[in-house]
Protein backbone atom coordinates (compact mmCIF):
# COMPACT_ATOMS: atom_id res chain seq x y z
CA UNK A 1 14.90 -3.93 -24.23
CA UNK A 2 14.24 -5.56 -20.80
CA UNK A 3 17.88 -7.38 -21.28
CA UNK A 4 19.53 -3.55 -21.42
CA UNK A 5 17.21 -2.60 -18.87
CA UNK A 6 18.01 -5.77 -16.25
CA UNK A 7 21.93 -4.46 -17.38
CA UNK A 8 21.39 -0.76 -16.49
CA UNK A 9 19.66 -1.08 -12.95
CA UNK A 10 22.50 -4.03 -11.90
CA UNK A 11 24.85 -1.39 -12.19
CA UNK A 12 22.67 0.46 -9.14
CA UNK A 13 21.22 -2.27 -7.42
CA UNK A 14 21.82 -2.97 -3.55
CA UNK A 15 22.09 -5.58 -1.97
CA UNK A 16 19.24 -7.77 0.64
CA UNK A 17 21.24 -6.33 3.62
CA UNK A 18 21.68 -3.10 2.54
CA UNK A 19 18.39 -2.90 1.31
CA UNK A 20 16.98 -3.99 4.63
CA UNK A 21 19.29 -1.27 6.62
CA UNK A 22 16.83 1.18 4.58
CA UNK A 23 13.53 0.55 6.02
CA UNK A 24 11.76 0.49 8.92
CA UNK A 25 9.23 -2.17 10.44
CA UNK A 26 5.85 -2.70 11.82
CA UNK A 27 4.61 -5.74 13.92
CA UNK A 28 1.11 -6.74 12.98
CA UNK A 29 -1.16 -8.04 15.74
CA UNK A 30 -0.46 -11.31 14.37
CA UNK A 31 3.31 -11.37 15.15
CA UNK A 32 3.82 -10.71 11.55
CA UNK A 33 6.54 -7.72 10.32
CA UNK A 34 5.50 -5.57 7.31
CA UNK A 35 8.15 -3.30 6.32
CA UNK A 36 6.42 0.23 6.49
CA UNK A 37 7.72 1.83 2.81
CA UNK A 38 6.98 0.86 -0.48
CA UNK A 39 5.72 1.50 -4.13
CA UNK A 40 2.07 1.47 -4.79
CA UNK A 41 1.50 0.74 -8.41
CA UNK A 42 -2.10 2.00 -8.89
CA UNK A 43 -2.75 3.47 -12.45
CA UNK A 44 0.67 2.21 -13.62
CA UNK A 45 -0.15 0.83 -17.00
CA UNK A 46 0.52 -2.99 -16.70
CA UNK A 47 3.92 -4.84 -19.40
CA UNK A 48 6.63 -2.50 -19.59
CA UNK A 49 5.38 0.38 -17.61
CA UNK A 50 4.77 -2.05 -14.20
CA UNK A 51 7.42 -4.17 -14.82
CA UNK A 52 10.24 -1.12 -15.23
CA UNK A 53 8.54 0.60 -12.03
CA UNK A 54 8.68 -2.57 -9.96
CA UNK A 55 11.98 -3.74 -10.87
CA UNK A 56 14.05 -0.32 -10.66
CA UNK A 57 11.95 -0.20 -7.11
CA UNK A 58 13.55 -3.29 -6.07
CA UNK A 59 16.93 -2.45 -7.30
CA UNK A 60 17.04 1.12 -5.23
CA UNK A 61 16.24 -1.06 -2.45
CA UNK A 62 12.18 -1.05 -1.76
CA UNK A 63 11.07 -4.41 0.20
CA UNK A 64 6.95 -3.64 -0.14
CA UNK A 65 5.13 -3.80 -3.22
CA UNK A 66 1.29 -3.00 -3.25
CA UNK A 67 -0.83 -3.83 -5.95
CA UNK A 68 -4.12 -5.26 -7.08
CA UNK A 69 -6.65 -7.23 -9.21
CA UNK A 70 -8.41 -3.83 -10.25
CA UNK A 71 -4.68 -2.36 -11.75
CA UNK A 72 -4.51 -4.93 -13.66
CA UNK A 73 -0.92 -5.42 -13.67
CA UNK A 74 -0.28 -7.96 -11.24
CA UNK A 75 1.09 -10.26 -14.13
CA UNK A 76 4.12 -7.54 -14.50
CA UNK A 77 4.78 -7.13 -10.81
CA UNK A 78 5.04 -10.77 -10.54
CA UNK A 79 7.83 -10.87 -13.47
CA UNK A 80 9.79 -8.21 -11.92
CA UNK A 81 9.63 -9.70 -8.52
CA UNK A 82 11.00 -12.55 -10.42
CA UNK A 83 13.48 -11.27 -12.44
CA UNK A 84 14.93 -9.02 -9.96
CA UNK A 85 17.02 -12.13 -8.55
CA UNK A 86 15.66 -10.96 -4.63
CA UNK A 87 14.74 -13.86 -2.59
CA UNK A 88 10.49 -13.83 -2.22
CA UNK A 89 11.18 -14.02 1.41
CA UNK A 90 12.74 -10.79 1.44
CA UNK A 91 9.70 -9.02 -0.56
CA UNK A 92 6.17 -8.00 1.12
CA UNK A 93 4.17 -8.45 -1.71
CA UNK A 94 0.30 -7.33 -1.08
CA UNK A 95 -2.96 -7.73 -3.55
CA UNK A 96 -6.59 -6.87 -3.26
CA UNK A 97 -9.44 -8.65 -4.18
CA UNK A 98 -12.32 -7.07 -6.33
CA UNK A 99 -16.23 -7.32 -4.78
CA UNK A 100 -17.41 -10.10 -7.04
CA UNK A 101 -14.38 -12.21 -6.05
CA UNK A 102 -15.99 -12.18 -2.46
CA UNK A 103 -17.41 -15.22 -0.77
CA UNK A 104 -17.02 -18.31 1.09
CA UNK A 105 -17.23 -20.71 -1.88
CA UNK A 106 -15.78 -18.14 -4.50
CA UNK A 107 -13.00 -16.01 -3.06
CA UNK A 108 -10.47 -19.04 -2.43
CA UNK A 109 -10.74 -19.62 -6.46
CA UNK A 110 -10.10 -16.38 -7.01
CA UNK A 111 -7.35 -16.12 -4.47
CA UNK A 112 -5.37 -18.86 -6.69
CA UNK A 113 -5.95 -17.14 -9.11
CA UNK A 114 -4.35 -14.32 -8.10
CA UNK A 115 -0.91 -16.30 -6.86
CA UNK A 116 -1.34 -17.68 -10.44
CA UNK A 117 -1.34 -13.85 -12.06
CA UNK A 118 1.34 -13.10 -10.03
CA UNK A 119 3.37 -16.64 -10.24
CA UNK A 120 3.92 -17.02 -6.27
CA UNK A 121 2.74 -19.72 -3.54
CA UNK A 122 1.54 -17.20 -1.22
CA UNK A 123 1.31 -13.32 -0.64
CA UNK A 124 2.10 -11.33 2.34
CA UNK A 125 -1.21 -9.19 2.10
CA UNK A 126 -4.18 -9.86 1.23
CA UNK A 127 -7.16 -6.89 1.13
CA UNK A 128 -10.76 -7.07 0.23
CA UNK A 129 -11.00 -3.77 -1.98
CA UNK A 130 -14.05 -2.05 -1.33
CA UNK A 131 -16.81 -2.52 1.46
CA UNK A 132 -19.60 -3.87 -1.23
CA UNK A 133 -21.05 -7.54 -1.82
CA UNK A 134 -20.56 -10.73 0.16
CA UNK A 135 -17.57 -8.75 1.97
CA UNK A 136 -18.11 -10.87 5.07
CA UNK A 137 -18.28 -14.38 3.58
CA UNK A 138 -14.96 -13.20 1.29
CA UNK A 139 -13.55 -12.42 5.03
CA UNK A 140 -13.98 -15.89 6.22
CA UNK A 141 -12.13 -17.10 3.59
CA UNK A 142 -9.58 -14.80 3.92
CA UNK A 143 -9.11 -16.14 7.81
CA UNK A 144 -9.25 -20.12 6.38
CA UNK A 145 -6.66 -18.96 3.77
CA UNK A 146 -4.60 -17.43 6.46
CA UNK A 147 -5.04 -20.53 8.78
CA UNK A 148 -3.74 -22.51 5.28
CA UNK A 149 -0.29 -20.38 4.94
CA UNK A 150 -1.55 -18.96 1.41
CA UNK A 151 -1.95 -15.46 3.09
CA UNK A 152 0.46 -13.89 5.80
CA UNK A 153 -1.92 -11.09 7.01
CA UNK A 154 -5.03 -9.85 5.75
CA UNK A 155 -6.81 -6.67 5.80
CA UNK A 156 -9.81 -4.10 5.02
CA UNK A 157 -9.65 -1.22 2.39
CA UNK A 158 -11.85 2.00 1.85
CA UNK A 159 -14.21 0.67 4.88
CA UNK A 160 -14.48 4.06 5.66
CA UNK A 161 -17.42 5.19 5.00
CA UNK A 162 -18.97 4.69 8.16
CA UNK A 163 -18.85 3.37 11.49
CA UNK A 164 -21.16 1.34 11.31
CA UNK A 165 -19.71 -0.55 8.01
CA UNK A 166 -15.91 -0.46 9.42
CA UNK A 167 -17.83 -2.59 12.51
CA UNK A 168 -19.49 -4.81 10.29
CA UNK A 169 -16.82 -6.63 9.62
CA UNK A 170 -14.37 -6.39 12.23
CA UNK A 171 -16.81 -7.12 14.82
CA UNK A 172 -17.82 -10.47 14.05
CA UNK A 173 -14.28 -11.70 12.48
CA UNK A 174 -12.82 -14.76 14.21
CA UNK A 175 -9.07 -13.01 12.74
CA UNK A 176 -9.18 -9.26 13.36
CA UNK A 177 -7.60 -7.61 10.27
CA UNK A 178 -3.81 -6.87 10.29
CA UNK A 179 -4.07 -3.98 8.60
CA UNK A 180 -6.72 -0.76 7.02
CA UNK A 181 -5.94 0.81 4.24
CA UNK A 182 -7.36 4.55 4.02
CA UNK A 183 -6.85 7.69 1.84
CA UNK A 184 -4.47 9.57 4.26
CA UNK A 185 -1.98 12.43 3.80
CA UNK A 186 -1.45 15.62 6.08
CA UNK A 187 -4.17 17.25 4.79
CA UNK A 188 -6.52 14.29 5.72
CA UNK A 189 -4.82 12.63 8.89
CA UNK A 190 -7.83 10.80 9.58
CA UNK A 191 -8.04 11.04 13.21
CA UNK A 192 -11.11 9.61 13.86
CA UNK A 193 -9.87 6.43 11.92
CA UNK A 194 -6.64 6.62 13.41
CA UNK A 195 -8.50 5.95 16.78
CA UNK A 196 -10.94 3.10 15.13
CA UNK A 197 -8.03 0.94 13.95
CA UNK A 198 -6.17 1.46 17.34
CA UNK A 199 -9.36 -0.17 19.40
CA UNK A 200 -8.22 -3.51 17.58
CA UNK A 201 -4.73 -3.02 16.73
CA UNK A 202 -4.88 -2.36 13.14
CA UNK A 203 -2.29 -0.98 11.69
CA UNK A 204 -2.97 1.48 8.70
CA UNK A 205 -1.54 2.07 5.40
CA UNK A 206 -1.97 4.83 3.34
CA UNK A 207 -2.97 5.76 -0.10
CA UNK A 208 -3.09 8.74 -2.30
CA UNK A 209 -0.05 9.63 0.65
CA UNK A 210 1.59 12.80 -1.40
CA UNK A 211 -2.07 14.01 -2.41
CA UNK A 212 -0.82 13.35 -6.71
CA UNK A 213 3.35 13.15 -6.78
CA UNK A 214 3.83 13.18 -10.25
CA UNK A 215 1.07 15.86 -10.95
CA UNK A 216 2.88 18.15 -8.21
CA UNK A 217 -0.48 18.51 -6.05
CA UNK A 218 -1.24 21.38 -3.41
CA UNK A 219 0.26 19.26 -0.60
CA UNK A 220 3.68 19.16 -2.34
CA UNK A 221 3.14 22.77 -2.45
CA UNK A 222 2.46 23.69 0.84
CA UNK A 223 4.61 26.62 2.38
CA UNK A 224 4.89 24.68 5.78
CA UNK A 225 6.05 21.70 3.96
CA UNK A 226 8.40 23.11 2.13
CA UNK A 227 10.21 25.35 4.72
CA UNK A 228 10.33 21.82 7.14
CA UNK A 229 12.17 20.38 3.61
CA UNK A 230 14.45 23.06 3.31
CA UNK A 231 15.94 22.98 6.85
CA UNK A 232 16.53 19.16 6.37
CA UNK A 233 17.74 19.62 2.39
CA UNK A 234 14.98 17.35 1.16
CA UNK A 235 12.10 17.52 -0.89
CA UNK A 236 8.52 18.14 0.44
CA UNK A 237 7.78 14.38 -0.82
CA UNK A 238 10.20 13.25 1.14
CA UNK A 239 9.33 14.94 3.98
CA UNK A 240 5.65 14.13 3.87
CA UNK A 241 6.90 10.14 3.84
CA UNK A 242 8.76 10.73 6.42
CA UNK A 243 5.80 12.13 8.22
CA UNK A 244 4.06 8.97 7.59
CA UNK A 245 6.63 6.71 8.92
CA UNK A 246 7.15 8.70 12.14
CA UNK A 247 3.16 8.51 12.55
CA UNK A 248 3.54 4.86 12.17
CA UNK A 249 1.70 4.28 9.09
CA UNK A 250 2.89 1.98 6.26
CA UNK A 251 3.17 4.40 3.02
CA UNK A 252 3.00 3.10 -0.68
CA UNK A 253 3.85 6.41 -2.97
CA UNK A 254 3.25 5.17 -6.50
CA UNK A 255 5.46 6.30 -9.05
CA UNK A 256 6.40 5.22 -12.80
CA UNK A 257 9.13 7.88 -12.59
CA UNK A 258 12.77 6.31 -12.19
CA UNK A 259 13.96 9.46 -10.19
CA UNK A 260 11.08 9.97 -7.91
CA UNK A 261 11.42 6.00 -7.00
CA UNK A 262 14.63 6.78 -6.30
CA UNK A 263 13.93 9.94 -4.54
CA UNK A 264 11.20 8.64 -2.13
CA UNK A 265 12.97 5.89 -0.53
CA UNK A 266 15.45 8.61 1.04
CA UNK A 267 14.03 9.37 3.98
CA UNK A 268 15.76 7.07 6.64
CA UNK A 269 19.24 9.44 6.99
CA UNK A 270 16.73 12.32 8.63
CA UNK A 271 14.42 12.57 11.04
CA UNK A 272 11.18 15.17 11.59
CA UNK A 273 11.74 17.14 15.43
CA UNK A 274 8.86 17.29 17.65
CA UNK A 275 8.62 20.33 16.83
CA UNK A 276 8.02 19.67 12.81
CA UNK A 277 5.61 16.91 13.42
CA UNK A 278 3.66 19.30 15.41
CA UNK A 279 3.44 21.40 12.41
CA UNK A 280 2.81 19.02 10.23
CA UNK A 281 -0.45 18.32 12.30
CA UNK A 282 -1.32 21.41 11.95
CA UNK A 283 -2.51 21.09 8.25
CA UNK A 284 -5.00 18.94 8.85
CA UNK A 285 -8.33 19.57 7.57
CA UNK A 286 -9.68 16.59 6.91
CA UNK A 287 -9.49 17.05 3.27
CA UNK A 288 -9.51 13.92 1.18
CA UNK A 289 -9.48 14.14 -2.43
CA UNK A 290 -11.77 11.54 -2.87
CA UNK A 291 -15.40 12.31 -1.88
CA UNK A 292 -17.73 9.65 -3.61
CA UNK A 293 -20.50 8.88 -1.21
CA UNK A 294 -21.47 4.79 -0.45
CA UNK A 295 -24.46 4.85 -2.37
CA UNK A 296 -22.27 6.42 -5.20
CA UNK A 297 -19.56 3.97 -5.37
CA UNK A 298 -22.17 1.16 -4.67
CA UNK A 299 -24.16 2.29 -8.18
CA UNK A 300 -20.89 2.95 -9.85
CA UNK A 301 -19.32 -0.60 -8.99
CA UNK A 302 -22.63 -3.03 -9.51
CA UNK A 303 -22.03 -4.38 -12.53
CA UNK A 304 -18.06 -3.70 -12.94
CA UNK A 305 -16.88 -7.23 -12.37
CA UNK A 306 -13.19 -8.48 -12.70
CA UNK A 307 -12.61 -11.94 -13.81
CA UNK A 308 -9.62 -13.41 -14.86
């Protein structure tokens, strides 16, 4: 089955240049260059399902793959990264790290561990998941592991919550992050964060950046949206990536679909006017999708602990 599949995508596959013709780049405040599309594989089961998603990803030309511990499926990415004959140099590969990996003396075990899962000597991105636990402590190792070449750039995600807890641990860092990771889509442009991560230079990345592609969520139904995609003859997820892009935000749509994959990494033969992003601002209204409080995701994550 994989053989046929490795067969079928070959027939579509591009190559590094081309590939790298279809993106567009960020420079981190570390000198570092992220490219700012890719494929988010959150709630992608992890074998067959991962590994298909990844590979046909790479094939259609996607240089950026985000996953983490908590999905699971690193193992699969990993094999399709492999198998998909791409040099590693040419793929931004980012993970996460889960709470209980966090600490001075525990997260660099864990961090091997995690090149191990994915079968690579170092990763492009690291993040520390959620703002609970010895976050600070897993930060300093984060900055050693940086300073050892095992990590290219590291970041923060979901510190959100508060600024107080964003400050927390971006004030006292000896290596500012490189990057914030934040439920954002034009229905929740984040403003306030937008203006947070700018103080230091952080860029952002987004996730949940259609709102639910594959479920066909409100945002892909908006009127606005739509009548901005029809003038362009694209589809209102393309047109909310490129939204993103023009922002400046790195954007990881996930997707398990082959033709949505396909469809979403489309968007560098158009541009939005002036005129359209200013419309496209218009929808916000702060509206995130996911509304658990602190105290709520602190309870619900005490004792869920990922080891592997």
């Amino acid at each position: 089955m994989r053989k046929i599949l490795l067969s079928l995508i070959a027939l579509l596959s591009v190559t590094v240049m081309e590939a790298q013709k279809n993106q567009t780049f960020l420079t981190l405040n570390n000198g570092v260059v992220i490219p700012q599309f890719g494929l988010g594989v959150y709630s992608i089961p992890a074998g067959e399902a991962t590994y298909n998603s990844v590979l046909t990803a790479l094939k259609a030309g996607y240089r950026h793959i985000d996953t983490a511990h908590a999905y699971q499926n690193e193992r699969s990415v990993g094999q399709a990264i492999k198998d998909s004959g791409i040099p590693r140099d040419s793929i931004w590969v980012t993970s996460k790290l889960w709470p209980n990996e966090y600490g001075e003396e525990v997260t660099p075990k864990q961090l091997d561990k995690m090149l191990e899962r994915l079968g690579l000597e170092y990763l492009d991105l690291v993040y520390l998941h959620q703002p609970l636990r010895d976050y600070n402590g897993g930060w300093k190792a984060l900055e050693k592991a940086m300073e050892a070449g095992k990590v290219r750039a590291i970041g923060i995600s979901d510190f959100d919550f508060s600024d107080e807890l964003f400050n927390s641990i971006v004030e006292p860092a000896l290596i500012k992050p490189q990057m914030f990771q934040i439920e954002c889509h034009p229905y929740a442009q984040r403003e306030h964060w937008q203006e947070m991560a700018k103080k230091y230079d952080i860029k952002i990345e987004c996730w949940f950046p259609l709102g639910g592609r594959d479920s066909k969520g409100e945002i892909l139904r908006d009127p606005v949206i739509n009548e901005i995609a029809k003038a362009h003859g694209k589809s209102a997820a393309q047109v909310i990536i490129r939204w993103h892009i023009q922002k400046g935000f790195c954007v990881v749509p996930g997707s398990s679909n082959p033709k949505h994959i396909q469809e979403n990494i489309e968007v560098f033969d158009f541009e939005l006017t002036k005129e359209e992003m200013a419309r496209m601002a218009s929808l916000n209204q702060e509206k995130r999708y996911f509304n658990m409080t602190y105290q709520q995701i602190k309870d619900w994550m005490e004792n869920y602990e990922l080891w592997d």
